[in-house]
PDB file of N, CA and C in Angstrom:
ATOM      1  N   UNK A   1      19.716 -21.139 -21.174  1.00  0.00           N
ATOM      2  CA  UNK A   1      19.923 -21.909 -22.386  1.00  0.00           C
ATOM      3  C   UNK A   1      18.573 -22.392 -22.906  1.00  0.00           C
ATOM      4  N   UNK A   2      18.250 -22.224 -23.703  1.00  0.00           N
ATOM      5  CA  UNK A   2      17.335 -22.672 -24.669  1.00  0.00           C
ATOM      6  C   UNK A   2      17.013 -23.991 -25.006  1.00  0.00           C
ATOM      7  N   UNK A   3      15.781 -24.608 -24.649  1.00  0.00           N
ATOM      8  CA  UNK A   3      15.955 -26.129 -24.786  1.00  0.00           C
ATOM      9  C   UNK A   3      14.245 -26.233 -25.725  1.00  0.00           C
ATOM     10  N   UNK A   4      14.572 -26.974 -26.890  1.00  0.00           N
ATOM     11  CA  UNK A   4      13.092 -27.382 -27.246  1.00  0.00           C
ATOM     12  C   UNK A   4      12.007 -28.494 -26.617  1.00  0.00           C
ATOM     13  N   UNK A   5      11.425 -27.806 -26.669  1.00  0.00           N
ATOM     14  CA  UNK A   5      10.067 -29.002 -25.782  1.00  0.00           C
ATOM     15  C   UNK A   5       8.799 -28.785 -26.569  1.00  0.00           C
ATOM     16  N   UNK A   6       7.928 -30.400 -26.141  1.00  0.00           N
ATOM     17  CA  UNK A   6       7.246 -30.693 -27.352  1.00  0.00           C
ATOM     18  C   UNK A   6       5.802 -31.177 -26.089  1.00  0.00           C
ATOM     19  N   UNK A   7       4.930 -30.316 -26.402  1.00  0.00           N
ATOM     20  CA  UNK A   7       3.733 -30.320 -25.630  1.00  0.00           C
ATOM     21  C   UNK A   7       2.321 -30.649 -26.770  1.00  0.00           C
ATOM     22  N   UNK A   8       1.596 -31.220 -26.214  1.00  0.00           N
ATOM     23  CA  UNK A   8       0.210 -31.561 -26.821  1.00  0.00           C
ATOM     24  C   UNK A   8      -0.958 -30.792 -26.200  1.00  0.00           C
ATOM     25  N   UNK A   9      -1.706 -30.208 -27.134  1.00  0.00           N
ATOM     26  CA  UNK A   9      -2.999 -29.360 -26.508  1.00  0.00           C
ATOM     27  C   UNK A   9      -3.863 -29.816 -27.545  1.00  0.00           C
ATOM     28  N   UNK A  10      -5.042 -30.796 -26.899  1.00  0.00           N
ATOM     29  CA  UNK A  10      -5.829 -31.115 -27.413  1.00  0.00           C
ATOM     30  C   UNK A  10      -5.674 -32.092 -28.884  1.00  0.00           C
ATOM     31  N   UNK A  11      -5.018 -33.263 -28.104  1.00  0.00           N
ATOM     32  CA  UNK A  11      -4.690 -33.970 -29.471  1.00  0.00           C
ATOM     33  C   UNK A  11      -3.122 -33.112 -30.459  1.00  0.00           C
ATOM     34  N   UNK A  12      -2.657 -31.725 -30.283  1.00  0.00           N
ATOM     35  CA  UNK A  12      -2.165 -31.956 -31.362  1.00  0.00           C
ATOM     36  C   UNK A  12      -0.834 -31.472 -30.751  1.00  0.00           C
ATOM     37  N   UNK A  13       0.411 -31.662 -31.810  1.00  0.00           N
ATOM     38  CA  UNK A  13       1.715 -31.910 -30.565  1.00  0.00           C
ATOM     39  C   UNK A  13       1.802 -30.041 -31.274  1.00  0.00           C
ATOM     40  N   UNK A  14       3.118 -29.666 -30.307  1.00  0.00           N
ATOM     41  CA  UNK A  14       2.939 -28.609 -30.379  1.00  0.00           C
ATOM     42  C   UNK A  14       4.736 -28.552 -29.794  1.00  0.00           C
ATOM     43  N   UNK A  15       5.781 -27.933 -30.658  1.00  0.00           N
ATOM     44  CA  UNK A  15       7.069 -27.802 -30.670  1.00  0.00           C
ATOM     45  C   UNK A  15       7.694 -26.550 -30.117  1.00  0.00           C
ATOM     46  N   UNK A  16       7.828 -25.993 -29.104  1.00  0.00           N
ATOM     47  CA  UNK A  16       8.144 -24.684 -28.715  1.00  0.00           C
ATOM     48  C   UNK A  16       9.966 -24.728 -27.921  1.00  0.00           C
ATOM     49  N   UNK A  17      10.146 -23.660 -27.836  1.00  0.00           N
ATOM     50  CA  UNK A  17      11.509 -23.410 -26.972  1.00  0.00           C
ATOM     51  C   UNK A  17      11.478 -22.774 -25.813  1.00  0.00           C
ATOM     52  N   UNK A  18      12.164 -23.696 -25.221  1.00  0.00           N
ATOM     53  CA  UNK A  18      11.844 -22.789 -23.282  1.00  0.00           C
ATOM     54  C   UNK A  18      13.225 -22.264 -23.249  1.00  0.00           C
ATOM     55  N   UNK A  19      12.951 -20.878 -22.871  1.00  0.00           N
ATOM     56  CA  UNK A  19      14.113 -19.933 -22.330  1.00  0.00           C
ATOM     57  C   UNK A  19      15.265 -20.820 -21.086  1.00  0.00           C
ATOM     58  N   UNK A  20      14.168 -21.700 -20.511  1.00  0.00           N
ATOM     59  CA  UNK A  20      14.695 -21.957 -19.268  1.00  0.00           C
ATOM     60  C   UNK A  20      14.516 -23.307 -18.348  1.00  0.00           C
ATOM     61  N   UNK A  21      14.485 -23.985 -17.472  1.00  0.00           N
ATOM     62  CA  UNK A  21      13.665 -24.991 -17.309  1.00  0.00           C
ATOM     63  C   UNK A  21      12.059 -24.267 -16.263  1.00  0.00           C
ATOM     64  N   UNK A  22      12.895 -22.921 -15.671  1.00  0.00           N
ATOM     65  CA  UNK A  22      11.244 -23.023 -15.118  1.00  0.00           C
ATOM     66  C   UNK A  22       9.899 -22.267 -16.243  1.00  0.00           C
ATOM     67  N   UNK A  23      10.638 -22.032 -17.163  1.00  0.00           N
ATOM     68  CA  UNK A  23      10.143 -21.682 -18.539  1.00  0.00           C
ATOM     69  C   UNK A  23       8.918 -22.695 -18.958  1.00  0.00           C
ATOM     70  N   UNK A  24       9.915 -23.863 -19.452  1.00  0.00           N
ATOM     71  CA  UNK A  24       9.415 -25.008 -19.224  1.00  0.00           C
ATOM     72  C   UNK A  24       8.554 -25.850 -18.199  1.00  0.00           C
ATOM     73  N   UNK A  25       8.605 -25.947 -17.250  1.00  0.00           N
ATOM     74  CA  UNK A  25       7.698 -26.236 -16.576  1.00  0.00           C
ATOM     75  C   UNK A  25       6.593 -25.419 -16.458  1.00  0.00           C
ATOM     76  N   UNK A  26       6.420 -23.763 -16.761  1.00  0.00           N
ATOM     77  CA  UNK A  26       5.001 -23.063 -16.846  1.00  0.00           C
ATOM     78  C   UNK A  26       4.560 -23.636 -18.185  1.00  0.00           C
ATOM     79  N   UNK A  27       4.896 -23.864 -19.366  1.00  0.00           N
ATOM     80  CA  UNK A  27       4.621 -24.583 -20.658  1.00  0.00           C
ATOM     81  C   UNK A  27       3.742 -25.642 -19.930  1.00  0.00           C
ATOM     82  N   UNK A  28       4.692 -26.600 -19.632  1.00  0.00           N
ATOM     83  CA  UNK A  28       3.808 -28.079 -19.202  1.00  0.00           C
ATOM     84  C   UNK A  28       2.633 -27.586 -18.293  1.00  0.00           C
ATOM     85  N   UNK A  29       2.513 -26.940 -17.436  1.00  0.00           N
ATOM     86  CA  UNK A  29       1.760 -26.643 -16.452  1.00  0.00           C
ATOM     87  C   UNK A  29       0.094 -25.974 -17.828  1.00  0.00           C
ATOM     88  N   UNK A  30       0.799 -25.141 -17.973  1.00  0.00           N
ATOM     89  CA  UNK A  30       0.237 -24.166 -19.145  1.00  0.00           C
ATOM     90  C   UNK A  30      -0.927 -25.220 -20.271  1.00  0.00           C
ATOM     91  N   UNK A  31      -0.119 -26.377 -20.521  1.00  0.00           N
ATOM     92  CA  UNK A  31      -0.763 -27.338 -21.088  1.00  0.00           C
ATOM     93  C   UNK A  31      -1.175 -28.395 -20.436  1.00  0.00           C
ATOM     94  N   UNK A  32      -1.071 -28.882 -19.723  1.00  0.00           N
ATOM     95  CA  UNK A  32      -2.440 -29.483 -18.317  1.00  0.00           C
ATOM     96  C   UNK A  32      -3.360 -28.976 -18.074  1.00  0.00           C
ATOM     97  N   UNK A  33      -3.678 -27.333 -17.778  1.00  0.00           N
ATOM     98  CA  UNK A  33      -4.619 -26.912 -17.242  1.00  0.00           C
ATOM     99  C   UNK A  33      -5.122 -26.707 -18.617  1.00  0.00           C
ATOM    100  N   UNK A  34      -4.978 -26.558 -19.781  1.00  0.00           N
ATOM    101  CA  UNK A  34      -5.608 -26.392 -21.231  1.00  0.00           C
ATOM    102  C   UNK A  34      -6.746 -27.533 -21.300  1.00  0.00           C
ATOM    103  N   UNK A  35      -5.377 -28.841 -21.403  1.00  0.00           N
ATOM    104  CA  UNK A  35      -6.037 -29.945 -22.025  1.00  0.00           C
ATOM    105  C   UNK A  35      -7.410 -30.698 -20.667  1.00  0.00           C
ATOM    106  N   UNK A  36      -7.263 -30.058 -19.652  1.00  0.00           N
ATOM    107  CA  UNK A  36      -7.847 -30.608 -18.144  1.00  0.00           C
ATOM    108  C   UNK A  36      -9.604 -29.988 -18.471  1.00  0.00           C
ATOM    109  N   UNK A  37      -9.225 -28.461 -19.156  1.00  0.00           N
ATOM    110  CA  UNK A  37     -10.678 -27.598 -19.018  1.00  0.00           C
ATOM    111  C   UNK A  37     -11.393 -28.195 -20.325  1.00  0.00           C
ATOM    112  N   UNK A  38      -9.909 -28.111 -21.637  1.00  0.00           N
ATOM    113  CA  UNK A  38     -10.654 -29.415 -22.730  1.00  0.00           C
ATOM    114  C   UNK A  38     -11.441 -30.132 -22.307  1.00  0.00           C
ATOM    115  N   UNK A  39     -11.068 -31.383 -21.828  1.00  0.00           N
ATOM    116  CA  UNK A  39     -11.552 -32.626 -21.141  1.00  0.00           C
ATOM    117  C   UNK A  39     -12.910 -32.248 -20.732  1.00  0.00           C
ATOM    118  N   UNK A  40     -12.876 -31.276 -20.093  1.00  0.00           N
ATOM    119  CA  UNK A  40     -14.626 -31.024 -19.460  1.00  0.00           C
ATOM    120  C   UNK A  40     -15.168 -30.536 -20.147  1.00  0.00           C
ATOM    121  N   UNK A  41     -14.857 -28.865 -20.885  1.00  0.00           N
ATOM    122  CA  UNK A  41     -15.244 -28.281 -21.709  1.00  0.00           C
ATOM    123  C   UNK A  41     -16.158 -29.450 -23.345  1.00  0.00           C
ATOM    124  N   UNK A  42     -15.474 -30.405 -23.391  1.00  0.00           N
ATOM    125  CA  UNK A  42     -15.878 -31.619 -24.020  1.00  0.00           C
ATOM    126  C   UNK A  42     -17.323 -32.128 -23.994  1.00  0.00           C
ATOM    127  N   UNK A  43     -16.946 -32.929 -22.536  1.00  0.00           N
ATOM    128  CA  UNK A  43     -18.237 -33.998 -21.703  1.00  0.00           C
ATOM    129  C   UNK A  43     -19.263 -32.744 -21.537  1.00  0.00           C
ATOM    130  N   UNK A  44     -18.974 -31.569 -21.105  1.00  0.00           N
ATOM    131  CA  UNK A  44     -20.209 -30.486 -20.663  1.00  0.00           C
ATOM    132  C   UNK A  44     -21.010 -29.958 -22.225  1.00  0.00           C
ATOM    133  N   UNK A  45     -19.831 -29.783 -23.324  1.00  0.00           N
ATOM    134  CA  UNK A  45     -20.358 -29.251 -24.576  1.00  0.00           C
ATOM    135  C   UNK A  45     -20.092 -30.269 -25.884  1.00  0.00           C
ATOM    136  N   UNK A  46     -20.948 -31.660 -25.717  1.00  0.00           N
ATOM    137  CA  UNK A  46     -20.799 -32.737 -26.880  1.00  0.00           C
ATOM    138  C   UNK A  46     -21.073 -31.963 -27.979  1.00  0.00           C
ATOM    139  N   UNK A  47     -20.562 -32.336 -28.740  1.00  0.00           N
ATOM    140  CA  UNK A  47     -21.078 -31.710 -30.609  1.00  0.00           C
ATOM    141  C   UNK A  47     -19.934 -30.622 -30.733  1.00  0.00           C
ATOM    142  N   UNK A  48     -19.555 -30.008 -29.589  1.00  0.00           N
ATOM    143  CA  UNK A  48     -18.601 -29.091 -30.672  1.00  0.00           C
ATOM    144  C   UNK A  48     -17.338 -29.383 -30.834  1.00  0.00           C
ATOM    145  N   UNK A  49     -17.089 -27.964 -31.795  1.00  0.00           N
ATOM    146  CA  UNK A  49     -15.590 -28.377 -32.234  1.00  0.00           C
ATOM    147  C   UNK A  49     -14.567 -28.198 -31.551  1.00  0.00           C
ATOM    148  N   UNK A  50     -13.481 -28.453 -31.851  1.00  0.00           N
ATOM    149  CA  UNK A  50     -11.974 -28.214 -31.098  1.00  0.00           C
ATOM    150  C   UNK A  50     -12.202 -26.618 -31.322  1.00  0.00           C
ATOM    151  N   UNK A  51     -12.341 -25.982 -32.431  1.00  0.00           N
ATOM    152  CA  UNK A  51     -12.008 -24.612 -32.043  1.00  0.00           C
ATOM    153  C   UNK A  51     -12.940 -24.084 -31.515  1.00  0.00           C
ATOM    154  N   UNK A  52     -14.387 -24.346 -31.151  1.00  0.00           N
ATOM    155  CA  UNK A  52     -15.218 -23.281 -30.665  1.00  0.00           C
ATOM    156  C   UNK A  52     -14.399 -23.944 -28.876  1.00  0.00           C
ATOM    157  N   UNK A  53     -14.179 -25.069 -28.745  1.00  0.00           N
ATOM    158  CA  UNK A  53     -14.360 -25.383 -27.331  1.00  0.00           C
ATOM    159  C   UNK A  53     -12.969 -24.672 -26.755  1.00  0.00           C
ATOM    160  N   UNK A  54     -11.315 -24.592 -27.910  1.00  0.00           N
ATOM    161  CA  UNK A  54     -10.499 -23.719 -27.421  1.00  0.00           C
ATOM    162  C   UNK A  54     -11.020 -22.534 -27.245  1.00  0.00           C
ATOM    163  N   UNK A  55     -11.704 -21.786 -28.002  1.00  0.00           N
ATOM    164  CA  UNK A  55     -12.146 -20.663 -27.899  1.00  0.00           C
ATOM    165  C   UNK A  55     -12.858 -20.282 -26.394  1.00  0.00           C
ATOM    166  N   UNK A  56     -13.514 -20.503 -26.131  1.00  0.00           N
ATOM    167  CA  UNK A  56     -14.282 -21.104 -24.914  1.00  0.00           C
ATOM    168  C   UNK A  56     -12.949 -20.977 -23.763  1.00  0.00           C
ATOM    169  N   UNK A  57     -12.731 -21.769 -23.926  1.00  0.00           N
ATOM    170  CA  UNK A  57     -11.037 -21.911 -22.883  1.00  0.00           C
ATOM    171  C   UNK A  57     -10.220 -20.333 -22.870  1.00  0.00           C
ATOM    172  N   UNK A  58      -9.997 -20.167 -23.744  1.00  0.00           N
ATOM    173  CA  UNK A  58      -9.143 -18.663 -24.330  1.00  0.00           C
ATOM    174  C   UNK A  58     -10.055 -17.903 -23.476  1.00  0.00           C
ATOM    175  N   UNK A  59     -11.522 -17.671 -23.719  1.00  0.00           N
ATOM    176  CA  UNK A  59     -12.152 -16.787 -23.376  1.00  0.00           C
ATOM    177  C   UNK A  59     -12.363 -16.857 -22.156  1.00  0.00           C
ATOM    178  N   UNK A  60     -12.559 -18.088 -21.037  1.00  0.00           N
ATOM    179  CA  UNK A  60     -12.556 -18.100 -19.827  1.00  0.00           C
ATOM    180  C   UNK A  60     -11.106 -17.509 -19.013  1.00  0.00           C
ATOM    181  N   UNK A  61      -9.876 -18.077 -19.756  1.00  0.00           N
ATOM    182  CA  UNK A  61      -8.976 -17.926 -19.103  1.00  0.00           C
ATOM    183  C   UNK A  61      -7.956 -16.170 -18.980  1.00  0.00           C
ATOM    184  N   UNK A  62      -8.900 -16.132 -20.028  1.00  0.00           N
ATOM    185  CA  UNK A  62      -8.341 -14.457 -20.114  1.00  0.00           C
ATOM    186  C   UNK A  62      -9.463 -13.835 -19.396  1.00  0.00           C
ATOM    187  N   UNK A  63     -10.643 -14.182 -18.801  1.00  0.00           N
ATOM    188  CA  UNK A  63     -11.131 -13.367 -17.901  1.00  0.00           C
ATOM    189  C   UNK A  63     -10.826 -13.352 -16.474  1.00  0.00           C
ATOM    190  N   UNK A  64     -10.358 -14.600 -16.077  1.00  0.00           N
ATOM    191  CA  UNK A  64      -9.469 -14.873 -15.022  1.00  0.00           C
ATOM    192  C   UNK A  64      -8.331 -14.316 -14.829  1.00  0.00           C
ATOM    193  N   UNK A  65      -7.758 -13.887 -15.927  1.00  0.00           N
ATOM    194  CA  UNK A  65      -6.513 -13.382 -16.216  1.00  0.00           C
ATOM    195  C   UNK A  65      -6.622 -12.024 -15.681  1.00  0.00           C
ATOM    196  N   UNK A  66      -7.343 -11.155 -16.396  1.00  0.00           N
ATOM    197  CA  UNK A  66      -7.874  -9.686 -16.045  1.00  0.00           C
ATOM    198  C   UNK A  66      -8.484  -9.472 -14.701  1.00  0.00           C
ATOM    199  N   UNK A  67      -9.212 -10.520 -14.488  1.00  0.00           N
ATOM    200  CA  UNK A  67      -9.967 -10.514 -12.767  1.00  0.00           C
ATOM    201  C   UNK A  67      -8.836 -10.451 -11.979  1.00  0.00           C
ATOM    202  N   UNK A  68      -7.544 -11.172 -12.285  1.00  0.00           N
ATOM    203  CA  UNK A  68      -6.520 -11.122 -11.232  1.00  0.00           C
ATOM    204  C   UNK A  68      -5.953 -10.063 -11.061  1.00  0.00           C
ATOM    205  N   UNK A  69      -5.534  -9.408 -12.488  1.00  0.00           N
ATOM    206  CA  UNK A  69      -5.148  -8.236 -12.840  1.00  0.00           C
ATOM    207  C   UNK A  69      -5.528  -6.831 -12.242  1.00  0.00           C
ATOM    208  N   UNK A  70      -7.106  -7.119 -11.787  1.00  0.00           N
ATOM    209  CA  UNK A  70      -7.442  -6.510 -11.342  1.00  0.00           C
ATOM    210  C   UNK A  70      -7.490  -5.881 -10.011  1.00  0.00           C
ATOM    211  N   UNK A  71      -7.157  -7.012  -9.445  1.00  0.00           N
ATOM    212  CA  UNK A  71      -6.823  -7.184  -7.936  1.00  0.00           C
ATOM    213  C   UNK A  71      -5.492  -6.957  -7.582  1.00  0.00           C
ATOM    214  N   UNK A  72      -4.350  -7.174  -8.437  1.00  0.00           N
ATOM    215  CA  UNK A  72      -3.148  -6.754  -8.343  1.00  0.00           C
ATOM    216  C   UNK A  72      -3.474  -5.562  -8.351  1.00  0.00           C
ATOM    217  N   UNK A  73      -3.789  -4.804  -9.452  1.00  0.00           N
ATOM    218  CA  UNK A  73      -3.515  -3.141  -9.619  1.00  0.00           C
ATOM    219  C   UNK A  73      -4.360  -2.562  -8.065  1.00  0.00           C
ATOM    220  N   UNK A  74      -5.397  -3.089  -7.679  1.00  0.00           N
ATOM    221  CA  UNK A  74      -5.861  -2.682  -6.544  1.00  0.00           C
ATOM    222  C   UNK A  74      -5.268  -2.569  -4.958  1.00  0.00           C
ATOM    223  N   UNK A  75      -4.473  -3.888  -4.974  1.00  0.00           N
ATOM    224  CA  UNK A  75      -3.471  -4.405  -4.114  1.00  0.00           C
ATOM    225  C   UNK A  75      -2.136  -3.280  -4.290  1.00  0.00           C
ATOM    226  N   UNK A  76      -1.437  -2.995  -5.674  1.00  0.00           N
ATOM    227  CA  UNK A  76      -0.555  -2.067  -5.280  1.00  0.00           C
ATOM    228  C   UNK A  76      -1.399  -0.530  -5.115  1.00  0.00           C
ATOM    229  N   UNK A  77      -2.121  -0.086  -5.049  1.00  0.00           N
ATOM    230  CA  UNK A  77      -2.754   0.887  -5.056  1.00  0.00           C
ATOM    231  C   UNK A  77      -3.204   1.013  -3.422  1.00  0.00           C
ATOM    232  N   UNK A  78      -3.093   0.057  -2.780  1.00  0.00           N
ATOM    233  CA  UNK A  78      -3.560   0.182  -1.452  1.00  0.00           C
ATOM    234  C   UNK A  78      -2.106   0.366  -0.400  1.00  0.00           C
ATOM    235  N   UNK A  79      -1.090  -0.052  -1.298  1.00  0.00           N
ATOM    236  CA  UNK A  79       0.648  -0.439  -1.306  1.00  0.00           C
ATOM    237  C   UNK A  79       1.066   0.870  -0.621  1.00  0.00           C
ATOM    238  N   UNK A  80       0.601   1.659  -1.883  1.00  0.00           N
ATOM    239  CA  UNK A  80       1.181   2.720  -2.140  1.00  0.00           C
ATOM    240  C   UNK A  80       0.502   4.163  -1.435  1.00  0.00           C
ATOM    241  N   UNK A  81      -0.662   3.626  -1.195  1.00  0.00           N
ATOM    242  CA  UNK A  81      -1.495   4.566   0.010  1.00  0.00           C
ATOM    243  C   UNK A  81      -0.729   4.568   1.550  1.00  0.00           C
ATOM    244  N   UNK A  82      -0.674   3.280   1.875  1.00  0.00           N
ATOM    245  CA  UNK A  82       0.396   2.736   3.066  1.00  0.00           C
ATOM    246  C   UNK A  82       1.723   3.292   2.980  1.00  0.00           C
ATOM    247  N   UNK A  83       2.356   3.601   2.526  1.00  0.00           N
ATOM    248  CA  UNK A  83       3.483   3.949   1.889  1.00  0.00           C
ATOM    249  C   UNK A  83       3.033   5.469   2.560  1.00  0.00           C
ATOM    250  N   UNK A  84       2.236   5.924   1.791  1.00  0.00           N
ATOM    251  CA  UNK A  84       2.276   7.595   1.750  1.00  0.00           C
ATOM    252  C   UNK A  84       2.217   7.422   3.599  1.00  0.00           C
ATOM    253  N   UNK A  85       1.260   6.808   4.088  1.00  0.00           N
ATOM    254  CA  UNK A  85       0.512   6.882   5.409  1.00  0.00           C
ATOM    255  C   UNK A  85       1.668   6.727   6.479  1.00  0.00           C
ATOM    256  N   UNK A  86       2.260   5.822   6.533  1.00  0.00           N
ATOM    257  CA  UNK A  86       4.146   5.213   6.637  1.00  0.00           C
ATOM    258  C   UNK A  86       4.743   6.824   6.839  1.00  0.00           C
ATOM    259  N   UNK A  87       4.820   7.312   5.594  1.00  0.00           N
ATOM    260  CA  UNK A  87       5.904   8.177   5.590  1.00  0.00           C
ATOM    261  C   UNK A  87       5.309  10.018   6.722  1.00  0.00           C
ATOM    262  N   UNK A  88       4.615  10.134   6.170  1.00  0.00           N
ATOM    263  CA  UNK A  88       3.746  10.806   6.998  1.00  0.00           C
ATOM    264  C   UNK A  88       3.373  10.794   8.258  1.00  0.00           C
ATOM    265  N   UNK A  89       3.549   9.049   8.923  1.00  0.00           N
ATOM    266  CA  UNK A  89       3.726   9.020  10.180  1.00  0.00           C
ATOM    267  C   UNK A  89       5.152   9.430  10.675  1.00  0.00           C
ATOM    268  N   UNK A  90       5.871   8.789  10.365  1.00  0.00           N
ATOM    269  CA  UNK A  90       6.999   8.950  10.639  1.00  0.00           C
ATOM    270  C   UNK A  90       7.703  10.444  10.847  1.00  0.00           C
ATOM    271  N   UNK A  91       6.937  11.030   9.593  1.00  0.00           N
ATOM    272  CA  UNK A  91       7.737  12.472   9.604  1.00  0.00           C
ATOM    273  C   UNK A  91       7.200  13.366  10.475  1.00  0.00           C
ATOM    274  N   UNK A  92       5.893  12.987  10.929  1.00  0.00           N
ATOM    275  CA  UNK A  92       5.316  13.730  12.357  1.00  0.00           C
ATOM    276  C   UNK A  92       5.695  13.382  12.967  1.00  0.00           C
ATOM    277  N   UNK A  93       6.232  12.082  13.597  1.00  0.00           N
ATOM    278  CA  UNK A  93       6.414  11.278  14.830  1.00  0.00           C
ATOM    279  C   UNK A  93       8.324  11.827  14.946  1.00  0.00           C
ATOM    280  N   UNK A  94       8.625  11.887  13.678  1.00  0.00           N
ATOM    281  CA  UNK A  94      10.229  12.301  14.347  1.00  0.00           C
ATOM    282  C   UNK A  94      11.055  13.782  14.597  1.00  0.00           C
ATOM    283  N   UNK A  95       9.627  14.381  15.194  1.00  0.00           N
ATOM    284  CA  UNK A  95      10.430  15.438  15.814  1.00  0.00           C
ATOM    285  C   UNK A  95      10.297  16.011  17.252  1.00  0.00           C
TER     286      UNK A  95
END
């Protein structure tokens, strides 16, 4: 069920719909760790603006994003080597 929820990122409120409640709770979560890197992103870079410093944020967090990404695809790729290695044992070993 669909429930609206009303989150703030950086000063400004922000009205969205969660599919779900754990929907919702990645939202809230989603906007803590925003407004948290804000907060520093701030005190570390006085003078700028809200959008260069979201920007900044966007751009860190999508490289984190891909770095993980990266390690997943590597992780099933090592999955799936095991897998082959697995089956191959087995099919020697059972006769």
């Amino acid at each position: 069920m669909d429930q609206k929820i009303s989150i703030k990122i950086a000063g400004r409120l922000f009205n969205l719909t969660a599919s779900s409640p754990e929907a919702e709770e990645l939202y809230r979560l989603a906007a803590e760790t925003i407004n948290n890197r804000f907060a520093s992103y701030t005190r570390s870079h006085p003078g700028k603006n809200v959008s260069d410093l979201l920007s900044m944020i966007a751009l860190n967090e999508t490289v984190i994003r891909l770095g993980l990404q990266k390690e997943v695809d590597t992780y099933k790729e090592d999955v799936k080597g095991l897998a082959r290695d697995l089956e191959r044992y087995l099919q020697e070993n059972a006769k």
